[in-house]
Protein backbone atom coordinates (compact mmCIF):
# COMPACT_ATOMS: atom_id res chain seq x y z
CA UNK A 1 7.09 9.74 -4.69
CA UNK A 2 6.48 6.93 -2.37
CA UNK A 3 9.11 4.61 -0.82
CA UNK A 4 8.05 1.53 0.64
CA UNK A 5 10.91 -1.17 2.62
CA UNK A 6 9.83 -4.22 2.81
CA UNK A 7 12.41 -7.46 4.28
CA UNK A 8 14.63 -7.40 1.63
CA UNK A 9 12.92 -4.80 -0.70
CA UNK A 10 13.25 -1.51 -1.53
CA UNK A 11 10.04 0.09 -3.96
CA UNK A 12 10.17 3.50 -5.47
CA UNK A 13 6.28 4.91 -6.90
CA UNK A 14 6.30 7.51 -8.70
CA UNK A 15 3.70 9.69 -10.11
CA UNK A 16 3.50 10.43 -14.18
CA UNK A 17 4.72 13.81 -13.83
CA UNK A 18 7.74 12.66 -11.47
CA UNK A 19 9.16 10.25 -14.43
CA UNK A 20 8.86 13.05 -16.94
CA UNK A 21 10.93 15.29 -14.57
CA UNK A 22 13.46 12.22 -14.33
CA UNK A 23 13.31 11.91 -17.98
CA UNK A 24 14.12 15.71 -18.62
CA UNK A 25 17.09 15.00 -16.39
CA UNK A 26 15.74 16.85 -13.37
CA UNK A 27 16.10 14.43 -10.01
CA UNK A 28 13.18 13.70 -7.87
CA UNK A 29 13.35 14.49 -4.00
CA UNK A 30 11.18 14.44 -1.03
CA UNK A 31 12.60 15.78 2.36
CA UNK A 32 12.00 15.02 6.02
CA UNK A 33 12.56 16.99 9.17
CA UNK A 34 12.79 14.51 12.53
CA UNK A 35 13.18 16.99 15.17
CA UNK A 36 16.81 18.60 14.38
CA UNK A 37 17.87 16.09 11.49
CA UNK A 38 16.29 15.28 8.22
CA UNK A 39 15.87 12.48 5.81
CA UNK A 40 16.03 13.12 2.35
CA UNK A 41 14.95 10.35 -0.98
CA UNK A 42 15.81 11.14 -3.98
CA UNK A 43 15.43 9.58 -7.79
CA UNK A 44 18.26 10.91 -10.08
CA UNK A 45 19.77 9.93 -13.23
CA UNK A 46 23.24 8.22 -13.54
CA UNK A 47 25.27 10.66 -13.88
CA UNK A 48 28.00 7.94 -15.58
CA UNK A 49 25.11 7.65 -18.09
CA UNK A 50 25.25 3.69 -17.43
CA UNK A 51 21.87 1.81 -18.31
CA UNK A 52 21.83 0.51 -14.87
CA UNK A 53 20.03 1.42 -11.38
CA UNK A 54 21.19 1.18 -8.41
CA UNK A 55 20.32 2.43 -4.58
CA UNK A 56 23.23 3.87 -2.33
CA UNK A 57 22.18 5.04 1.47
CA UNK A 58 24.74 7.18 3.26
CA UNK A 59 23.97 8.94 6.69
CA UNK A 60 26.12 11.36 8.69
CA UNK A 61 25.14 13.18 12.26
CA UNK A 62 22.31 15.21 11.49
CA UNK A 63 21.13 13.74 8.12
CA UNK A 64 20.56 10.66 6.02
CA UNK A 65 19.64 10.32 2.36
CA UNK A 66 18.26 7.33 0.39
CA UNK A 67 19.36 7.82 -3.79
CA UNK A 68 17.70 5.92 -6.21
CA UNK A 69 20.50 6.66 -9.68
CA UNK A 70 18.51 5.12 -12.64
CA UNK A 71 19.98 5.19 -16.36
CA UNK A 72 18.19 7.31 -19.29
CA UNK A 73 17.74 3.72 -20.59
CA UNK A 74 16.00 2.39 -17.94
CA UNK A 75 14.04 5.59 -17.73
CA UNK A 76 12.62 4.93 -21.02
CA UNK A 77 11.94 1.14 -20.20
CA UNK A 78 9.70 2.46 -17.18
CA UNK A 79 8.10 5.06 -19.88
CA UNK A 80 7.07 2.44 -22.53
CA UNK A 81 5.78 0.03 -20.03
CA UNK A 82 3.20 2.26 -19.14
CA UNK A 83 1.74 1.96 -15.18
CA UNK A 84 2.48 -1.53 -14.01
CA UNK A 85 2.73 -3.20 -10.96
CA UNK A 86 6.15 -4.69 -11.56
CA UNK A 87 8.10 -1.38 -13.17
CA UNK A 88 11.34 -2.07 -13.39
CA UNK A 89 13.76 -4.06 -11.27
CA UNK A 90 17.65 -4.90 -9.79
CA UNK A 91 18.68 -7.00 -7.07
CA UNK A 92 22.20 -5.56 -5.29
CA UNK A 93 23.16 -7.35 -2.62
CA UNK A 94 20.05 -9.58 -2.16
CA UNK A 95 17.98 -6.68 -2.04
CA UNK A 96 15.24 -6.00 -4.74
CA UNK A 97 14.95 -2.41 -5.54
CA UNK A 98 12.06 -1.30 -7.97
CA UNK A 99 10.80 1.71 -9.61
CA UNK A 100 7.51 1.79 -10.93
CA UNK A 101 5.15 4.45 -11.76
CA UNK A 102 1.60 4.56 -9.83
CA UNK A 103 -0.75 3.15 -11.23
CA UNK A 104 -3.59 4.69 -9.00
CA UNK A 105 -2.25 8.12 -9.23
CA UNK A 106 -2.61 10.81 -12.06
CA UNK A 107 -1.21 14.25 -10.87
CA UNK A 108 -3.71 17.34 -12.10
CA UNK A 109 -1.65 20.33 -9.57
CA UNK A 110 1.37 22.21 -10.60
């Protein structure tokens, strides 16, 4: 996974094998150690199984964590479409959050 801000964007790449774990209903997370905190992203499916997606940021002392909820829907959408530049898209508050699978990247390890 790749997460990329950008004024008021928010872009989510993922890998093939990364939407098929999202598909199977298994979330997606990378994790980060800054000195003694640690950021976490994660990709998940809704778990109010609405079609929608939506990104929620919440940070505490000695952690924060960037969620990406995306509905089985939506999921599918991304699947059809294939690897596109555009994926799939919301705006929440004026900010443009997109998923999209990469479309430079096939992963071969395990």
């Amino acid at each position: 996974m790749n997460v990329r801000m950008d004024g008021a964007s928010l872009r989510f790449k993922i890998t093939d094998r990364e939407l098929e774990e999202l598909l199977a209903g298994n979330p997606v997370v990378n994790q980060l150690a800054i000195g003694a905190a640690s950021m976490t992203v994660m990709i998940d499916l809704k778990p109010d199984f609405s079609e929608e997606m939506s990104a929620q940021y919440q940070m505490d002392k000695d952690s924060a964590t960037l969620r990406l909820t995306v509905g089985a829907e939506k999921l599918a959408q991304l699947k059809a479409m294939g690897k596109s530049r555009d994926g799939i898209a919301v705006t929440d508050g004026g900010t443009t959050v997109r998923l999209l699978v990469d479309a430079r990247k096939t992963h071969t390890g395990s």
